[in-house]
C-alpha atoms as a PDB file:
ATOM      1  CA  UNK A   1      14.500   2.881  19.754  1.00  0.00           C
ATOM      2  CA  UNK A   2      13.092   6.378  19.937  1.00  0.00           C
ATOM      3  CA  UNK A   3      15.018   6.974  17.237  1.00  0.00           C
ATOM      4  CA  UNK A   4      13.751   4.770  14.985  1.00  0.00           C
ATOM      5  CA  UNK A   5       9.645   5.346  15.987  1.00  0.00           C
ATOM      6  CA  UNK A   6      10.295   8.880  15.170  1.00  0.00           C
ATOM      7  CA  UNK A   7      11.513   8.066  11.893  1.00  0.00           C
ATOM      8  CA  UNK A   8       8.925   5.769  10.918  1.00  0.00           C
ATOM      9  CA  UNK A   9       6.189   8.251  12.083  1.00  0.00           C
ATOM     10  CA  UNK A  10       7.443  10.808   9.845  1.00  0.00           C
ATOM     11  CA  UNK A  11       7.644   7.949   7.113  1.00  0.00           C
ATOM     12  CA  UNK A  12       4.018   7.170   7.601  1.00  0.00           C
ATOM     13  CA  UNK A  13       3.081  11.162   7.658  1.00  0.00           C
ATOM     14  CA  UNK A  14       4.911  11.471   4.302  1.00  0.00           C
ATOM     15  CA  UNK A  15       3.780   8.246   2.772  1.00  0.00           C
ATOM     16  CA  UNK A  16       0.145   9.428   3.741  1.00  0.00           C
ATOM     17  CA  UNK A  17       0.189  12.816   2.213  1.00  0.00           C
ATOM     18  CA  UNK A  18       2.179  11.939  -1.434  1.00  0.00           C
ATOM     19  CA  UNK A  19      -0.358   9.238  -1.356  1.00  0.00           C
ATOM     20  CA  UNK A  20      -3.243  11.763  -1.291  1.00  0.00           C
ATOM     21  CA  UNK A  21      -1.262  14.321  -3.496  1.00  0.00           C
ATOM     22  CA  UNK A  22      -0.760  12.033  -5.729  1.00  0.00           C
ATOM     23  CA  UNK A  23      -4.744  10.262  -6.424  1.00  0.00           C
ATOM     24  CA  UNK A  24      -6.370  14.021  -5.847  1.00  0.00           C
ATOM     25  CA  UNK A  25      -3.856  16.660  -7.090  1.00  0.00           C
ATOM     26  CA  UNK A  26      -1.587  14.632  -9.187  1.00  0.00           C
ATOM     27  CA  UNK A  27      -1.521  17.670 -11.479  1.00  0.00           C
ATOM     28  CA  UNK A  28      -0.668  19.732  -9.201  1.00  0.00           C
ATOM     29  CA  UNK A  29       2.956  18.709  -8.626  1.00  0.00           C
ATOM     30  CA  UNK A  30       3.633  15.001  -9.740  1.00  0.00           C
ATOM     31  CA  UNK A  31       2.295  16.153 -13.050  1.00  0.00           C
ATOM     32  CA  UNK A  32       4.883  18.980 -13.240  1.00  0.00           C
ATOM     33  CA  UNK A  33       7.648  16.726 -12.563  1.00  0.00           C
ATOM     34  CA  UNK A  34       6.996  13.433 -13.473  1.00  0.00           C
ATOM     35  CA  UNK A  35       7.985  12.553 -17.021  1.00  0.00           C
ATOM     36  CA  UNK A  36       5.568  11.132 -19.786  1.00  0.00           C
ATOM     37  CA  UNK A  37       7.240   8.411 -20.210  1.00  0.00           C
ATOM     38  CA  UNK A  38       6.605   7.008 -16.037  1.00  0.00           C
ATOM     39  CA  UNK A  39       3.014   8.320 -16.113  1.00  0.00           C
ATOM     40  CA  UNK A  40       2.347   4.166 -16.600  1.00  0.00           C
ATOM     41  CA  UNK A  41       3.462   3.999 -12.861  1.00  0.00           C
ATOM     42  CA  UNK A  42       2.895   7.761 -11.271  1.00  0.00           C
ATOM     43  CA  UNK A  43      -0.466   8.614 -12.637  1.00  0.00           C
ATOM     44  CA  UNK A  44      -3.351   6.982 -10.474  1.00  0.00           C
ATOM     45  CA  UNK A  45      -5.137   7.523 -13.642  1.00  0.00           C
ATOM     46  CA  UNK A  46      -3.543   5.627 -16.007  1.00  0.00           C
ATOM     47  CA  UNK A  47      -1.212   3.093 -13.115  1.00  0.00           C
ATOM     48  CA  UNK A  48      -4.874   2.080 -11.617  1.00  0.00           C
ATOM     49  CA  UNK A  49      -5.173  -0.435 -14.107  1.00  0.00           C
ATOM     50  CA  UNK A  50      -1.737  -2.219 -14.098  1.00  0.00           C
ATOM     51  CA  UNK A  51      -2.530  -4.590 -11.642  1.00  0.00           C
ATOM     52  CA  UNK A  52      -4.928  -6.663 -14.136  1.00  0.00           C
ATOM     53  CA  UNK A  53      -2.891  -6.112 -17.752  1.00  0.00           C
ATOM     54  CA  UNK A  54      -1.446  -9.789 -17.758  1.00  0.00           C
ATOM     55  CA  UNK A  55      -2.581 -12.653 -20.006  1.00  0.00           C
ATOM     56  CA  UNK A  56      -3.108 -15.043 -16.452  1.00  0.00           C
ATOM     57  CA  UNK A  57      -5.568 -14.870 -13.823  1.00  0.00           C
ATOM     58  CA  UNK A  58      -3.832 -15.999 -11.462  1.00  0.00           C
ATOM     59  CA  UNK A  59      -1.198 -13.347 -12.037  1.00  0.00           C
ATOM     60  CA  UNK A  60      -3.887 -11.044 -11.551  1.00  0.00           C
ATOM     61  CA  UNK A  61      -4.891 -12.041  -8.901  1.00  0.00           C
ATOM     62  CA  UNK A  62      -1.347 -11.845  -7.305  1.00  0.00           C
ATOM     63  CA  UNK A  63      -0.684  -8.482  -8.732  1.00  0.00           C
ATOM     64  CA  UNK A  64      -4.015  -6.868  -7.667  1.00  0.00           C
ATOM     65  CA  UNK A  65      -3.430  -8.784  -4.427  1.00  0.00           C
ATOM     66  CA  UNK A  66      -0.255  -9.492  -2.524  1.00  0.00           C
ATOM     67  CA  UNK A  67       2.077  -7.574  -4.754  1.00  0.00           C
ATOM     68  CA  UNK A  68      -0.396  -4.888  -5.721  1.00  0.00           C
ATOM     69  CA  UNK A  69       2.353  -2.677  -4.059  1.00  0.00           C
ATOM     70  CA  UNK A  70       4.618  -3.233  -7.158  1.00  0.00           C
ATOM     71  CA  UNK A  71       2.013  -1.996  -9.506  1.00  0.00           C
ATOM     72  CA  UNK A  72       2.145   1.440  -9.194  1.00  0.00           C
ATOM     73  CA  UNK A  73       3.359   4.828  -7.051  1.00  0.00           C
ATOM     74  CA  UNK A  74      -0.079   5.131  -5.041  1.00  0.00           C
ATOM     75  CA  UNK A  75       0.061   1.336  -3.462  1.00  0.00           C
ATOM     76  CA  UNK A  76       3.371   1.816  -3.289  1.00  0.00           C
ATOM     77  CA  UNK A  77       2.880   4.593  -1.053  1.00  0.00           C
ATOM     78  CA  UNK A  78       0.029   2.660   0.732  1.00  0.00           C
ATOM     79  CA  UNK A  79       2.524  -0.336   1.628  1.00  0.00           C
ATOM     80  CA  UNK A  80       5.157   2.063   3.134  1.00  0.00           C
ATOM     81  CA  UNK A  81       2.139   3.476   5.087  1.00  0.00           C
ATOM     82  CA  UNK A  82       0.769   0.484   6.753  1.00  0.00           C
ATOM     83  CA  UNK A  83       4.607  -1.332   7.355  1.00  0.00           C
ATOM     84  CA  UNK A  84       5.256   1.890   8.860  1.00  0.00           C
ATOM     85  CA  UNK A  85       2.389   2.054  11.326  1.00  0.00           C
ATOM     86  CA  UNK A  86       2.322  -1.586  11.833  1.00  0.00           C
ATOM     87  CA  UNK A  87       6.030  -1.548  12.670  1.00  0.00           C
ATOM     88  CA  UNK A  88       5.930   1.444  15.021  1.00  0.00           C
ATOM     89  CA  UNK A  89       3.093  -0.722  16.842  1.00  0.00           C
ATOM     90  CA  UNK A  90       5.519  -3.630  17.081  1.00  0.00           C
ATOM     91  CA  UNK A  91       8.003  -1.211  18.218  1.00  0.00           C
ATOM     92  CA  UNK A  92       6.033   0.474  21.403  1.00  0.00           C
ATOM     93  CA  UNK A  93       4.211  -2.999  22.337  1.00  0.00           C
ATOM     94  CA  UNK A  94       7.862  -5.026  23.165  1.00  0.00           C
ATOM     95  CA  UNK A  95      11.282  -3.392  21.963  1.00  0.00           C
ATOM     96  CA  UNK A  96      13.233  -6.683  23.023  1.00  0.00           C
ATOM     97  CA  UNK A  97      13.130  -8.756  20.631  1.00  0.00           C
ATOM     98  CA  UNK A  98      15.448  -9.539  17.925  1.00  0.00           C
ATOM     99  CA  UNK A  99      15.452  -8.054  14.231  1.00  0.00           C
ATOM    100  CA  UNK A 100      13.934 -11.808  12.665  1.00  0.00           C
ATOM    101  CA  UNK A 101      11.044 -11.689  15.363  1.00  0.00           C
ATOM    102  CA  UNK A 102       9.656  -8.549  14.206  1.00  0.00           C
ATOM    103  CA  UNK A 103       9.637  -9.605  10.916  1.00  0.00           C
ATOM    104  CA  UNK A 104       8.211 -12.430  11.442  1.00  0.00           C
ATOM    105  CA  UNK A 105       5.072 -10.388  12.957  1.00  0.00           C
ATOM    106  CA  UNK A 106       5.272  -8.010  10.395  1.00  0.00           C
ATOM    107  CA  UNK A 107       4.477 -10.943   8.030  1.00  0.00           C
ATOM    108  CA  UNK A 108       1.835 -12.129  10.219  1.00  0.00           C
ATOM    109  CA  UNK A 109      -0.163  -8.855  10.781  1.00  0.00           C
ATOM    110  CA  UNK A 110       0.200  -7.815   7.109  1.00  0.00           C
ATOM    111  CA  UNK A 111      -0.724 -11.428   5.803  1.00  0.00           C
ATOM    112  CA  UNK A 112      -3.869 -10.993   8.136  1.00  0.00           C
ATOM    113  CA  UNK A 113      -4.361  -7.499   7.560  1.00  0.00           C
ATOM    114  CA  UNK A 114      -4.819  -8.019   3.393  1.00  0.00           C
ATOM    115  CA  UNK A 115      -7.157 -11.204   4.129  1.00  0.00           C
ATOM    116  CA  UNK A 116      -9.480  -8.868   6.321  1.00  0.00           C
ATOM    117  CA  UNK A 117      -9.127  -6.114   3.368  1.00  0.00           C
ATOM    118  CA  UNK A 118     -10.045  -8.486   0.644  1.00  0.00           C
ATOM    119  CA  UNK A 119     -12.710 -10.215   2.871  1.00  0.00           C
ATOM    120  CA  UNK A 120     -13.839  -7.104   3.021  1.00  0.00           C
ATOM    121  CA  UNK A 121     -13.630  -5.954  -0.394  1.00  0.00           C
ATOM    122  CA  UNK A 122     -15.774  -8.991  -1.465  1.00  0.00           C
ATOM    123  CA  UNK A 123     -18.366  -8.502   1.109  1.00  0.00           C
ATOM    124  CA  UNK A 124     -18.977  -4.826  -0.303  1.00  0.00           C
ATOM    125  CA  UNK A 125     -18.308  -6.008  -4.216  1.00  0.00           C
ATOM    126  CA  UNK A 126     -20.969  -8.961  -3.653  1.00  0.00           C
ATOM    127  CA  UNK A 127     -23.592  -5.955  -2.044  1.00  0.00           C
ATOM    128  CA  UNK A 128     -23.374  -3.825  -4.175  1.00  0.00           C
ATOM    129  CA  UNK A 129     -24.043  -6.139  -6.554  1.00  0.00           C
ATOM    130  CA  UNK A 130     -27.704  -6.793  -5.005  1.00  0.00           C
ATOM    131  CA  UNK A 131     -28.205  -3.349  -4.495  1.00  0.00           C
ATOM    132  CA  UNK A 132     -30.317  -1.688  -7.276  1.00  0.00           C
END
């Protein structure tokens, strides 16, 4: 079990830091590397905007939402991050139970976790929107 909480800290540290290298120094490295023709999915600049390029709201709304993390490199990144923490928090609160419990919370916290994000995100979008 030790094991395992090492390896998904070191997951989150990594996942962290390409996250940031990737939105602030993308040139830096990921631009040296990364061809032209998967800058739609690598490049915070241009990937930002996949989640809302479909003819449907409500897929929108699903892909700037739930499965945002299939949209591009940088929420990819963000998803590994937060499983990884949330599972290492599992982990270290009770390491007995079986493999379908913990995913079963997993589920739970990130289901509640995105709610709180998006309630969130609508309480600042609907400020800022009164704020001159």
């Amino acid at each position: 079990m030790t094991l395992l909480i090492i390896i998904l800290a070191i997951t989150t540290c990594l996942a962290d830091f390409l996250k940031d290298e990737v939105k602030h120094k993308y040139s830096r490295f990921f631009g040296k590397i990364i061809p032209p023709k998967m800058e739609w999915w690598f490049n915070p600049a241009i990937s930002h905007l996949n989640k809302w390029k479909f003819d449907s709201k409500f897929l929108d709304l699903l892909f700037s939402t739930a499965l945002v993390w299939v949209t591009d490199f940088w929420h990819f990144l963000k998803a590994i991050f937060i499983t990884s923490i949330i599972l290492m928090i599992l982990l270290i609160e009770n390491n007995s139970l079986l493999w379908w419990q913990y995913l079963i919370e997993l589920l739970v916290v990130e289901f509640v976790w995105g709610v709180l994000w998006e309630t969130f995100n609508g309480i600042t979008g609907a400020l800022s929107d009164k704020i001159k």
